[in-house]
PDB file of N, CA and C in Angstrom:
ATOM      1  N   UNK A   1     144.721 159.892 129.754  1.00  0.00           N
ATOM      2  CA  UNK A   1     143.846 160.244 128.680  1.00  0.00           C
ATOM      3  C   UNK A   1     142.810 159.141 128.521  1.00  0.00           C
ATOM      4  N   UNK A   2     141.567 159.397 128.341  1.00  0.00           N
ATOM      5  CA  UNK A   2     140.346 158.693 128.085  1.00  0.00           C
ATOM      6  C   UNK A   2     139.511 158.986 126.555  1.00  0.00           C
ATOM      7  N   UNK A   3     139.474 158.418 125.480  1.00  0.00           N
ATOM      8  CA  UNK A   3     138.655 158.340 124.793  1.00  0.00           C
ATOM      9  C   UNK A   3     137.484 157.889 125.064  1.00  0.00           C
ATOM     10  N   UNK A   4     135.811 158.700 125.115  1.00  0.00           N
ATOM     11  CA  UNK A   4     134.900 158.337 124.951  1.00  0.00           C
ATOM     12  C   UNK A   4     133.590 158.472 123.966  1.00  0.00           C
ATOM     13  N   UNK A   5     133.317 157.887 123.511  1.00  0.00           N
ATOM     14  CA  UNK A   5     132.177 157.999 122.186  1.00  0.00           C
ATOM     15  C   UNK A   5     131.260 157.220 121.927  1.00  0.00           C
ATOM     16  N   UNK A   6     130.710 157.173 120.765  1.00  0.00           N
ATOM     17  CA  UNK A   6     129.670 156.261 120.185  1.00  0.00           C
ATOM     18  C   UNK A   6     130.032 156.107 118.568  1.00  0.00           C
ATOM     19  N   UNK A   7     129.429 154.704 118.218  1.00  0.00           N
ATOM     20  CA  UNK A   7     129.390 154.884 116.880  1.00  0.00           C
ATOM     21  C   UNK A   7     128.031 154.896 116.535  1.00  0.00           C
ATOM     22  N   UNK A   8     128.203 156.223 115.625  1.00  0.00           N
ATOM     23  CA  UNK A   8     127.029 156.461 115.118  1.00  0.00           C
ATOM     24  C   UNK A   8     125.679 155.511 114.775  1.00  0.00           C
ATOM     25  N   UNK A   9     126.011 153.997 114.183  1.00  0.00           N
ATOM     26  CA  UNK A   9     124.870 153.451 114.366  1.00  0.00           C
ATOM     27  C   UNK A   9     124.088 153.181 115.429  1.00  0.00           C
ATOM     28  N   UNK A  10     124.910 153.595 117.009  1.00  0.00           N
ATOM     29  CA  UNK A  10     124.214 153.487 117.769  1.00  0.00           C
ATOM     30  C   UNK A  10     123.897 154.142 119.019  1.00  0.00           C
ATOM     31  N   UNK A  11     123.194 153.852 119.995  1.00  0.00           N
ATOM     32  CA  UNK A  11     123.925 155.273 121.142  1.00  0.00           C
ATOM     33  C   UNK A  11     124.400 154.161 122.208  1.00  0.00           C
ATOM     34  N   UNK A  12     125.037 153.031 122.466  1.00  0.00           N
ATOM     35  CA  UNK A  12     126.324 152.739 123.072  1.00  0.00           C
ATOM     36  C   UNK A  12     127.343 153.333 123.124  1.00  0.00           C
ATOM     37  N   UNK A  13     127.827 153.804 124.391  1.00  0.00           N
ATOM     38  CA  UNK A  13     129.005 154.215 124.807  1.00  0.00           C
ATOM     39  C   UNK A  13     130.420 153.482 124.396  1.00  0.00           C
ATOM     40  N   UNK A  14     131.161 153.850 124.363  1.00  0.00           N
ATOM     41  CA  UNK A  14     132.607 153.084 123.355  1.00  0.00           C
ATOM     42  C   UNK A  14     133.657 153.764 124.121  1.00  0.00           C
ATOM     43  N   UNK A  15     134.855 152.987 124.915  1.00  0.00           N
ATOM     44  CA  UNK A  15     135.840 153.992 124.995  1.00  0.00           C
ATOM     45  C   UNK A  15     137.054 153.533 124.358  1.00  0.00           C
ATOM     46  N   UNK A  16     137.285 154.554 123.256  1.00  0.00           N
ATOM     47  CA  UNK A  16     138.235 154.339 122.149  1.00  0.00           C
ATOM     48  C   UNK A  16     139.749 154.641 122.434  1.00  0.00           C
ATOM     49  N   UNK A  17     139.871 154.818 123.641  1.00  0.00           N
ATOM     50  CA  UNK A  17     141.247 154.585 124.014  1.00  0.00           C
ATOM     51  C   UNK A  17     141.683 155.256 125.397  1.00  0.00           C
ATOM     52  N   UNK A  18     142.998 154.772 125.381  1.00  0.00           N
ATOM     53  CA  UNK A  18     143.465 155.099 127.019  1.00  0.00           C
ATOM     54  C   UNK A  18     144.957 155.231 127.347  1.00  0.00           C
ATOM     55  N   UNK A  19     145.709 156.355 128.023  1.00  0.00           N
ATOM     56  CA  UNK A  19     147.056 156.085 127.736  1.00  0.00           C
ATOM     57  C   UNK A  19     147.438 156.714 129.103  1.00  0.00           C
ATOM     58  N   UNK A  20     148.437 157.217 128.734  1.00  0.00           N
ATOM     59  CA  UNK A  20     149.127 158.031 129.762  1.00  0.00           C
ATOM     60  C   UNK A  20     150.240 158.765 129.535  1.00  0.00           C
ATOM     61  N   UNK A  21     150.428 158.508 128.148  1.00  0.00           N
ATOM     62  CA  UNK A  21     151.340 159.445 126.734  1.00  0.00           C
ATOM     63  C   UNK A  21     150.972 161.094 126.869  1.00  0.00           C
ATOM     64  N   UNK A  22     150.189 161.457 127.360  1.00  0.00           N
ATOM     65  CA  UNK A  22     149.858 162.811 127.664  1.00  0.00           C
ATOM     66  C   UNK A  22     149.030 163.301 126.220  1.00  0.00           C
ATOM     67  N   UNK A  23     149.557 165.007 125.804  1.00  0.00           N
ATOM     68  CA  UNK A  23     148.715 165.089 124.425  1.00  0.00           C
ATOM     69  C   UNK A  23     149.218 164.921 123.400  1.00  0.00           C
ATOM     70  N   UNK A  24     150.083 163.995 123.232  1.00  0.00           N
ATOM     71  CA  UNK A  24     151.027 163.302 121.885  1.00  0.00           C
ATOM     72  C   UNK A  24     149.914 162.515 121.877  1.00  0.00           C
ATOM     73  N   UNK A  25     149.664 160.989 122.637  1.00  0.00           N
ATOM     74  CA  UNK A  25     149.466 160.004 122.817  1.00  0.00           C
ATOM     75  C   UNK A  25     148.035 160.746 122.201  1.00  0.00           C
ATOM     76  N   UNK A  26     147.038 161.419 122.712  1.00  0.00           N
ATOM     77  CA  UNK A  26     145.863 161.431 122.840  1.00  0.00           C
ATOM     78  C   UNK A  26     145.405 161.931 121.242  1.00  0.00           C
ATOM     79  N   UNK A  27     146.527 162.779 120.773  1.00  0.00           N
ATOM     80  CA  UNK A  27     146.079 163.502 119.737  1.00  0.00           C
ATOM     81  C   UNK A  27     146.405 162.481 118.274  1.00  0.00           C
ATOM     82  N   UNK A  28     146.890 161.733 118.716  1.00  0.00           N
ATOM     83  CA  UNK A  28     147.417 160.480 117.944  1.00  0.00           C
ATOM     84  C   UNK A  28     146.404 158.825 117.770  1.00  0.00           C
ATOM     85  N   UNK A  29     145.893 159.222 119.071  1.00  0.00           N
ATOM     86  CA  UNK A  29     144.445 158.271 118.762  1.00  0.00           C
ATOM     87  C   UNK A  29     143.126 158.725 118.848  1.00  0.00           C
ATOM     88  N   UNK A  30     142.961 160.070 118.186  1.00  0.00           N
ATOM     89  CA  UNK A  30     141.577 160.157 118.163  1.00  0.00           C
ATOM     90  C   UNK A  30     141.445 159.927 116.679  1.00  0.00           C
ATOM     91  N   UNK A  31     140.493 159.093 116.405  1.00  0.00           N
ATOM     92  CA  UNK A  31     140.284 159.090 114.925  1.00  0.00           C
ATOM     93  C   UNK A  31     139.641 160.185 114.396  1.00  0.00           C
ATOM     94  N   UNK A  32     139.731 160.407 113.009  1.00  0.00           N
ATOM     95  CA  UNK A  32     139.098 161.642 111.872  1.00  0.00           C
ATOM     96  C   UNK A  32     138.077 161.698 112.230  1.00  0.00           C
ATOM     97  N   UNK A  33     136.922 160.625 112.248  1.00  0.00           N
ATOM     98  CA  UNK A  33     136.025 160.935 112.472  1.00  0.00           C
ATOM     99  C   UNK A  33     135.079 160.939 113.587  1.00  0.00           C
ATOM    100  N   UNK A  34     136.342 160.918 114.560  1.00  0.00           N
ATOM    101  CA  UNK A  34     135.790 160.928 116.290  1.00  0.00           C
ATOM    102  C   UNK A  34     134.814 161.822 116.633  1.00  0.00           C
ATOM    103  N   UNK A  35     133.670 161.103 117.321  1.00  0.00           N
ATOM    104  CA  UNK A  35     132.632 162.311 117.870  1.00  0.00           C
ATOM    105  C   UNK A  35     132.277 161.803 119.504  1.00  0.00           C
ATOM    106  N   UNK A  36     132.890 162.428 120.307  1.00  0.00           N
ATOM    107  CA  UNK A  36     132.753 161.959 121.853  1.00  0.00           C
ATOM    108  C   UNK A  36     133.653 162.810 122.398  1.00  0.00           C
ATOM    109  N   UNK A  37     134.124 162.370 123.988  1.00  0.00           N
ATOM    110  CA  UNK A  37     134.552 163.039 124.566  1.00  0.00           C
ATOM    111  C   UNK A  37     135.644 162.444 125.343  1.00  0.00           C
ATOM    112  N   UNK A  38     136.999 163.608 125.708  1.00  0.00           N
ATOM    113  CA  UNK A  38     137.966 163.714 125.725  1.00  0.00           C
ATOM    114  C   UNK A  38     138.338 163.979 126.970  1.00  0.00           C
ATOM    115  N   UNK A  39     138.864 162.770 128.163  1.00  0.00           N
ATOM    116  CA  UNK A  39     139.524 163.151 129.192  1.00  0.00           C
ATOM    117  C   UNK A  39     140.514 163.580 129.373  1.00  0.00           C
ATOM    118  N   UNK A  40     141.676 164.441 129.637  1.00  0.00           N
ATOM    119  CA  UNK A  40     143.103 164.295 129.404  1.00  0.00           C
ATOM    120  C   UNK A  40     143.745 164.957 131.107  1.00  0.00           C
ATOM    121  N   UNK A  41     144.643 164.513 131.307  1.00  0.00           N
ATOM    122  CA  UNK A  41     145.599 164.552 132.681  1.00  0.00           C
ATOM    123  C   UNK A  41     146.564 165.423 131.932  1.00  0.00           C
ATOM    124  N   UNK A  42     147.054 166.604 132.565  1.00  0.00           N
ATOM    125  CA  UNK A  42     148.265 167.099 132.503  1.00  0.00           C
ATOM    126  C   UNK A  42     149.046 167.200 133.749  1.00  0.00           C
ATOM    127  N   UNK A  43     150.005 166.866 133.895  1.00  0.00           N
ATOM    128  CA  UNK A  43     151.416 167.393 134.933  1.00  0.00           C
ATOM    129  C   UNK A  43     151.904 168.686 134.313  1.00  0.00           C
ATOM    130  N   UNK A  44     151.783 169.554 135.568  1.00  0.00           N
ATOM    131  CA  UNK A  44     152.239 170.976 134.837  1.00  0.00           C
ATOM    132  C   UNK A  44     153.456 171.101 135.458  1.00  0.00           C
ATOM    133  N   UNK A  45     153.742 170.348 136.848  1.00  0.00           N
ATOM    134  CA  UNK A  45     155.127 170.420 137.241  1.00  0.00           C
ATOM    135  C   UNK A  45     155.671 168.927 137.840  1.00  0.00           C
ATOM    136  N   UNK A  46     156.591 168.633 137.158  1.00  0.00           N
ATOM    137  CA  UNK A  46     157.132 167.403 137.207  1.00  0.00           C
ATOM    138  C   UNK A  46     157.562 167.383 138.444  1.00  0.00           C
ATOM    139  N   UNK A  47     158.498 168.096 139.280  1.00  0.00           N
ATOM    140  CA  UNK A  47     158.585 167.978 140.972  1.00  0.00           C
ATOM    141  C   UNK A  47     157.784 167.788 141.557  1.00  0.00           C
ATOM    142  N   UNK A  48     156.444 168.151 141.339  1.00  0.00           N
ATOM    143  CA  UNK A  48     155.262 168.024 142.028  1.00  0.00           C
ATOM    144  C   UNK A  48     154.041 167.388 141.400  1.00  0.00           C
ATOM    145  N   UNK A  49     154.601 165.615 141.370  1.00  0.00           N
ATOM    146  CA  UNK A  49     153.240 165.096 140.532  1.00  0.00           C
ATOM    147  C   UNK A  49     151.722 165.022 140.859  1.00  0.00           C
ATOM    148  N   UNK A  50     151.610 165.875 141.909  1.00  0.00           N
ATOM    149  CA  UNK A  50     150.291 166.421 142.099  1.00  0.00           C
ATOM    150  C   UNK A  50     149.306 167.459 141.821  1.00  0.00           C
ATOM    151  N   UNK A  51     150.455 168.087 141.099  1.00  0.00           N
ATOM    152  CA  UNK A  51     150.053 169.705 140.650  1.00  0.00           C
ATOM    153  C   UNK A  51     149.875 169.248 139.154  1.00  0.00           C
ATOM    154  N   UNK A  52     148.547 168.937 138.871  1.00  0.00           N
ATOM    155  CA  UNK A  52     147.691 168.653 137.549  1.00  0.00           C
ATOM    156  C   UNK A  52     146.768 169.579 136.912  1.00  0.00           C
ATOM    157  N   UNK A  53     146.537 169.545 136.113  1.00  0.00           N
ATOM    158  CA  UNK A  53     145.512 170.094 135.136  1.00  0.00           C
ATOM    159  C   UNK A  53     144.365 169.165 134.229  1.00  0.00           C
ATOM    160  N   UNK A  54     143.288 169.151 134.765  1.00  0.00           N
ATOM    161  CA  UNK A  54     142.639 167.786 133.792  1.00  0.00           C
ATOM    162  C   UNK A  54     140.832 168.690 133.150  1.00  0.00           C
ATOM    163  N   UNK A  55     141.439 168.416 132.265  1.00  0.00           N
ATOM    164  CA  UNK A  55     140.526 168.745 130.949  1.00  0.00           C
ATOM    165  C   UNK A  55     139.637 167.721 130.079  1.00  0.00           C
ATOM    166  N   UNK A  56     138.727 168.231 130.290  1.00  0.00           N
ATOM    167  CA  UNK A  56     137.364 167.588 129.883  1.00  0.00           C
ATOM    168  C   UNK A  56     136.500 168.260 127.995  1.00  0.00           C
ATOM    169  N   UNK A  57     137.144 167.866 126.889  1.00  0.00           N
ATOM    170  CA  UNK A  57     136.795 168.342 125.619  1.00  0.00           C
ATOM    171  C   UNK A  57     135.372 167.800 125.194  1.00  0.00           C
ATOM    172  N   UNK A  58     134.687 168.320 124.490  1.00  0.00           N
ATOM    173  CA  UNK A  58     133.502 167.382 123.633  1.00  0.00           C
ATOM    174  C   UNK A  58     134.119 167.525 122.374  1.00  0.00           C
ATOM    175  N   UNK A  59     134.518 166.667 122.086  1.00  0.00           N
ATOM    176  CA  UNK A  59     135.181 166.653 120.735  1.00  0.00           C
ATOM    177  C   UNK A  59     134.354 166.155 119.553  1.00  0.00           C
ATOM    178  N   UNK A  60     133.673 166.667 118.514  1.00  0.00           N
ATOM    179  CA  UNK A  60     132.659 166.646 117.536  1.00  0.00           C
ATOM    180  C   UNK A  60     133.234 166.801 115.942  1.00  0.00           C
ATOM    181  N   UNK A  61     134.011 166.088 115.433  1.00  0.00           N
ATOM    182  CA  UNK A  61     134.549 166.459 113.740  1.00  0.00           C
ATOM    183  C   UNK A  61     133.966 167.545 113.288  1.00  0.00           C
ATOM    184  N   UNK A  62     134.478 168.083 112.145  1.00  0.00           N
ATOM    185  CA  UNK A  62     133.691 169.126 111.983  1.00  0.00           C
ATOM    186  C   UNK A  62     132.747 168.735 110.769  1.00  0.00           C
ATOM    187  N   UNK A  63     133.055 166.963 110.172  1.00  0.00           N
ATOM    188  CA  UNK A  63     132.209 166.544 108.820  1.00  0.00           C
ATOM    189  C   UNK A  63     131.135 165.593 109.237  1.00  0.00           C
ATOM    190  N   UNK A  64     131.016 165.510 110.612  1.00  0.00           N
ATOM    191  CA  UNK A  64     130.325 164.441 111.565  1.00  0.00           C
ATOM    192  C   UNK A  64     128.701 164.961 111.334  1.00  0.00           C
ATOM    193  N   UNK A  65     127.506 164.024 111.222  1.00  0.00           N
ATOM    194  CA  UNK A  65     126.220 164.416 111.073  1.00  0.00           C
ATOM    195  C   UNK A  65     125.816 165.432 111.865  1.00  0.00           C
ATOM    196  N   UNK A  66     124.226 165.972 111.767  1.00  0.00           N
ATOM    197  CA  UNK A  66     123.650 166.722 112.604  1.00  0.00           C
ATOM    198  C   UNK A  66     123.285 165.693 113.783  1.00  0.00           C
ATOM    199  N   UNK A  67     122.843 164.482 113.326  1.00  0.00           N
ATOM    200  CA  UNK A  67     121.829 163.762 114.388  1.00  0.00           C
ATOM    201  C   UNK A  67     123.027 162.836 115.290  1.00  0.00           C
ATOM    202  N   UNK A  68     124.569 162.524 115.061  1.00  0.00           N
ATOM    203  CA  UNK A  68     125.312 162.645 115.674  1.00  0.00           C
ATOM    204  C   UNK A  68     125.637 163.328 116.503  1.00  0.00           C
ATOM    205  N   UNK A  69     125.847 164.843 116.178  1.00  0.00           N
ATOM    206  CA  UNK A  69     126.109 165.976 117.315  1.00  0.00           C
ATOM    207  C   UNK A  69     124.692 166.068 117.947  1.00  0.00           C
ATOM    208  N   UNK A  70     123.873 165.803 117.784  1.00  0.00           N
ATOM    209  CA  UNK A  70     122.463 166.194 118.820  1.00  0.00           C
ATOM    210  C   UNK A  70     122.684 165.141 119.729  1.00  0.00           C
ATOM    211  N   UNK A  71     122.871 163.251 119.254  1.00  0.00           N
ATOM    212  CA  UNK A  71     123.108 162.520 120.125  1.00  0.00           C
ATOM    213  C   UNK A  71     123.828 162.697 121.452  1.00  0.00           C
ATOM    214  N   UNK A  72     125.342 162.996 120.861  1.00  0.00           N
ATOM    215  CA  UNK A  72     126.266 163.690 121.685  1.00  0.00           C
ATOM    216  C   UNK A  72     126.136 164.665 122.626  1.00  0.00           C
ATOM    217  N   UNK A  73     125.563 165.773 122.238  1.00  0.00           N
ATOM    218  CA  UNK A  73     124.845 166.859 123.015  1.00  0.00           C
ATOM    219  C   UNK A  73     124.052 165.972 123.962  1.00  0.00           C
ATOM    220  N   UNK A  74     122.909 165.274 123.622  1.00  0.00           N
ATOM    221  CA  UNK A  74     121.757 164.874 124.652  1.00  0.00           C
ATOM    222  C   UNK A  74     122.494 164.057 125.646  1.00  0.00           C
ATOM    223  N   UNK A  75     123.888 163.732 125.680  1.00  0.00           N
ATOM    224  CA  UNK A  75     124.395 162.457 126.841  1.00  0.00           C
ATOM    225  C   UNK A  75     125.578 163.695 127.352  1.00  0.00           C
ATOM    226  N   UNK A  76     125.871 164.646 127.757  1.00  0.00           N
ATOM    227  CA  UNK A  76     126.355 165.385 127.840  1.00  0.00           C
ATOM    228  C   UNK A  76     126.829 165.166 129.392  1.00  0.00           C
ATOM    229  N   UNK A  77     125.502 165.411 129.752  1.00  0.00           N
ATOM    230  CA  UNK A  77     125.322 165.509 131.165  1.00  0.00           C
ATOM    231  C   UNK A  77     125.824 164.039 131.969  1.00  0.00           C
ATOM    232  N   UNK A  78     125.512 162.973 131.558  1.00  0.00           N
ATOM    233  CA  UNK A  78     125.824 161.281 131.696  1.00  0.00           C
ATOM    234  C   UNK A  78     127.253 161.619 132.088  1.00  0.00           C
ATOM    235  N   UNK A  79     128.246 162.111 130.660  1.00  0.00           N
ATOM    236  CA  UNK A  79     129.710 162.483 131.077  1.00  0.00           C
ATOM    237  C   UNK A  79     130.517 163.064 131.731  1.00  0.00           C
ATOM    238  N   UNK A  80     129.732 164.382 131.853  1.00  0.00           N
ATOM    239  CA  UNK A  80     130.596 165.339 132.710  1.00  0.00           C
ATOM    240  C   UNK A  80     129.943 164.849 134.073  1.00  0.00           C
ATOM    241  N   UNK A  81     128.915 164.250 134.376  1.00  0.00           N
ATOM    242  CA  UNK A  81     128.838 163.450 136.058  1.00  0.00           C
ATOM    243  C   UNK A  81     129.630 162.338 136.125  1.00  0.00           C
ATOM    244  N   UNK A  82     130.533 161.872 135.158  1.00  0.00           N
ATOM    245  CA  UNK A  82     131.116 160.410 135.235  1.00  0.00           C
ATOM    246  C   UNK A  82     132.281 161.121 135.335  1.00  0.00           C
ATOM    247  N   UNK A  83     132.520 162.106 134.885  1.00  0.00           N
ATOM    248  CA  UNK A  83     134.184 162.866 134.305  1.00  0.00           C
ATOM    249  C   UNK A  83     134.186 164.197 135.328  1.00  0.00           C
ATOM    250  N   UNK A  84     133.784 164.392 136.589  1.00  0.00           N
ATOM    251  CA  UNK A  84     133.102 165.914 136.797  1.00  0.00           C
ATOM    252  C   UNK A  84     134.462 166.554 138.004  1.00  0.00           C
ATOM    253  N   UNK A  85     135.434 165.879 137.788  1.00  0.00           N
ATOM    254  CA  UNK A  85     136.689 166.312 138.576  1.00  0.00           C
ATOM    255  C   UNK A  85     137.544 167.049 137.254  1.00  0.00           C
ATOM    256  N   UNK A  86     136.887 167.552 136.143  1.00  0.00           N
ATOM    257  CA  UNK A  86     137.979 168.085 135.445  1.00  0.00           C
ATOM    258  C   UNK A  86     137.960 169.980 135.980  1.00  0.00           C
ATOM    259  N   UNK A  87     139.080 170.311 135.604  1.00  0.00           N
ATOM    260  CA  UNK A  87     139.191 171.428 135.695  1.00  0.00           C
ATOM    261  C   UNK A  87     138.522 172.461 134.661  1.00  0.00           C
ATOM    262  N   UNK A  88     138.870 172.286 133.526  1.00  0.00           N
ATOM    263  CA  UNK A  88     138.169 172.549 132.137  1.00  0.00           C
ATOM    264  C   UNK A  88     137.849 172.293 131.391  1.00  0.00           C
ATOM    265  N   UNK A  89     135.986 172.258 130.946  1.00  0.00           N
ATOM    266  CA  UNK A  89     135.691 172.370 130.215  1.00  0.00           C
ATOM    267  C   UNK A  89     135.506 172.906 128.757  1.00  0.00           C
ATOM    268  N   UNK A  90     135.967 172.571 127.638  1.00  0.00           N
ATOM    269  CA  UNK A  90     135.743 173.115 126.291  1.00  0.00           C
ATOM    270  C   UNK A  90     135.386 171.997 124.685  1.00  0.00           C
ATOM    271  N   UNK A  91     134.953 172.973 124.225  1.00  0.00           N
ATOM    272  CA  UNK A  91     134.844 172.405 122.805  1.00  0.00           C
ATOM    273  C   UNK A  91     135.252 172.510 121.591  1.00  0.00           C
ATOM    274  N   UNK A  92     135.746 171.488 120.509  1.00  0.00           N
ATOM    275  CA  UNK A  92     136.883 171.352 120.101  1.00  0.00           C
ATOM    276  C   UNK A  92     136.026 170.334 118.351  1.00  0.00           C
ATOM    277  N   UNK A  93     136.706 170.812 117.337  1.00  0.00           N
ATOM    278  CA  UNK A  93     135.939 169.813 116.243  1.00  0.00           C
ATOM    279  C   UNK A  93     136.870 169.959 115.286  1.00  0.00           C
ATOM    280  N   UNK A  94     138.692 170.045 115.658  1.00  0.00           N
ATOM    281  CA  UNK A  94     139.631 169.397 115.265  1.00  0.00           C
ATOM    282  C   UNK A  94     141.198 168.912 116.401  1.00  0.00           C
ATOM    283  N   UNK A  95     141.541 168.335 115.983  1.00  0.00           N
ATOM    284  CA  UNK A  95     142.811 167.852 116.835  1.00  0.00           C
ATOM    285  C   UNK A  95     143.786 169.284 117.024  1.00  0.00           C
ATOM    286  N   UNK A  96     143.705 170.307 115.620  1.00  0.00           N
ATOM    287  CA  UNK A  96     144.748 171.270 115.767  1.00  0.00           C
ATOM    288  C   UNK A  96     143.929 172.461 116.759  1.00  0.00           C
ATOM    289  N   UNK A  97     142.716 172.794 116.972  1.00  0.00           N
ATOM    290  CA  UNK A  97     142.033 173.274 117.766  1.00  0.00           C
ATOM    291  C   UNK A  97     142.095 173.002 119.135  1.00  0.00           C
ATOM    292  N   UNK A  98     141.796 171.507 119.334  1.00  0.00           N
ATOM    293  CA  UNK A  98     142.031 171.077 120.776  1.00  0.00           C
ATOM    294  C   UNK A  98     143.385 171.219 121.209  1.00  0.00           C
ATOM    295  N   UNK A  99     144.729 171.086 120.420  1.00  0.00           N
ATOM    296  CA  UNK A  99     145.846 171.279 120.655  1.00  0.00           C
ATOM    297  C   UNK A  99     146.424 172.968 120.795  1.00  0.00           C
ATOM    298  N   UNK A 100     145.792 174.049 120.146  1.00  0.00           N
ATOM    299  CA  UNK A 100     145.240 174.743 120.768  1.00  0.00           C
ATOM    300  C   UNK A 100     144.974 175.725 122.306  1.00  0.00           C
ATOM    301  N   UNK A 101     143.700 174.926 122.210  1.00  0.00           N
ATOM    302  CA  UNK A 101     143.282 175.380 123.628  1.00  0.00           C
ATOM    303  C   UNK A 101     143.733 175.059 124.825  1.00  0.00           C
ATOM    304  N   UNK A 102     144.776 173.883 124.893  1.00  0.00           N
ATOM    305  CA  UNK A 102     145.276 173.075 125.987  1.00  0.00           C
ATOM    306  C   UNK A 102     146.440 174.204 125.540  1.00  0.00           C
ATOM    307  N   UNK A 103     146.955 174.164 124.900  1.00  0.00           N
ATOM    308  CA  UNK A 103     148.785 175.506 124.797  1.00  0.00           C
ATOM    309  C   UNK A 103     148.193 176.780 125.561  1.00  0.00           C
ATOM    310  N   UNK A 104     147.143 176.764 125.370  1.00  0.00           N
ATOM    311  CA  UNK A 104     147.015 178.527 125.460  1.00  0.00           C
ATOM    312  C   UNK A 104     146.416 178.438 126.917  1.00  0.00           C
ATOM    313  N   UNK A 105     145.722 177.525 127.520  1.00  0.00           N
ATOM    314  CA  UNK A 105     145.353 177.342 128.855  1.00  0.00           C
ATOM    315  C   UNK A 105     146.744 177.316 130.029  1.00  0.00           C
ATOM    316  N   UNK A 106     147.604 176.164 129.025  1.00  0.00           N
ATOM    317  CA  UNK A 106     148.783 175.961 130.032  1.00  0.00           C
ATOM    318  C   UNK A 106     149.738 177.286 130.397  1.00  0.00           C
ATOM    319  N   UNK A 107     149.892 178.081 128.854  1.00  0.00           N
ATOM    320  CA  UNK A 107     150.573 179.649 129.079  1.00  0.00           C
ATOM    321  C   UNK A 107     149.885 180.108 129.732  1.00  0.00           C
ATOM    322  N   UNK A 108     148.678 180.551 130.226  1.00  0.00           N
ATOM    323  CA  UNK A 108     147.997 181.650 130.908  1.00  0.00           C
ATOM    324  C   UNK A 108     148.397 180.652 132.370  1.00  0.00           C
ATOM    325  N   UNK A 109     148.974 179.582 132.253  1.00  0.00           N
ATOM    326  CA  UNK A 109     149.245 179.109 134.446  1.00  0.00           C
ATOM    327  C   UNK A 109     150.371 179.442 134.594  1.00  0.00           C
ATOM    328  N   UNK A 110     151.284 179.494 133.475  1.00  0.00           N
ATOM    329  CA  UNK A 110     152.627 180.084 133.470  1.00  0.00           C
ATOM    330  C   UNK A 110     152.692 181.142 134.259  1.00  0.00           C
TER     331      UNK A 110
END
């Protein structure tokens, strides 16, 4: 898992964290008012630690400014060429949302 963002006073890149806790770990350090983007690694089969799933979120609060989310939006492209081995892309502007879309992705590989 990769936390990446900015703080709003500026448009420096920030990466707010890093684990390997899977989506416990990840959903546990994004802060409230996180606005950036979300690498995450899944193992979908433990016999086979090659058989992954890696997901790429823009994760945006949902109380976060306008000129925040435009920032975010305009570096978009910067990320997903730095991040561009994920499998899926989506967007997400709470933790119970992003938690979510990763359940309902992993049932449909079932």
């Amino acid at each position: 898992m990769v936390l990446a963002g900015f703080d709003g006073s500026s448009s420096s890149w920030t990466f707010g964290g890093k684990g390997s806790g899977g989506m416990e770990e990840m959903l546990e350090n994004i802060p409230d008012n996180f606005i950036g983007y979300v690498f995450l690694r899944v193992n979908i089969d433990l016999l086979c630690p090659s058989n992954v799933v890696l997901y790429l979120f823009k994760y945006v609060s949902s109380s976060a400014q306008f000129l925040a989310k435009a920032r975010l939006t305009s570096k978009r492209g910067e990320i997903e060429q730095m991040l561009n081995h994920s499998n899926y892309n989506f967007e997400a502007t709470s933790k119970e949302e992003l938690q979510e879309k990763i359940n309902m992705n992993l049932e449909t590989r079932e």
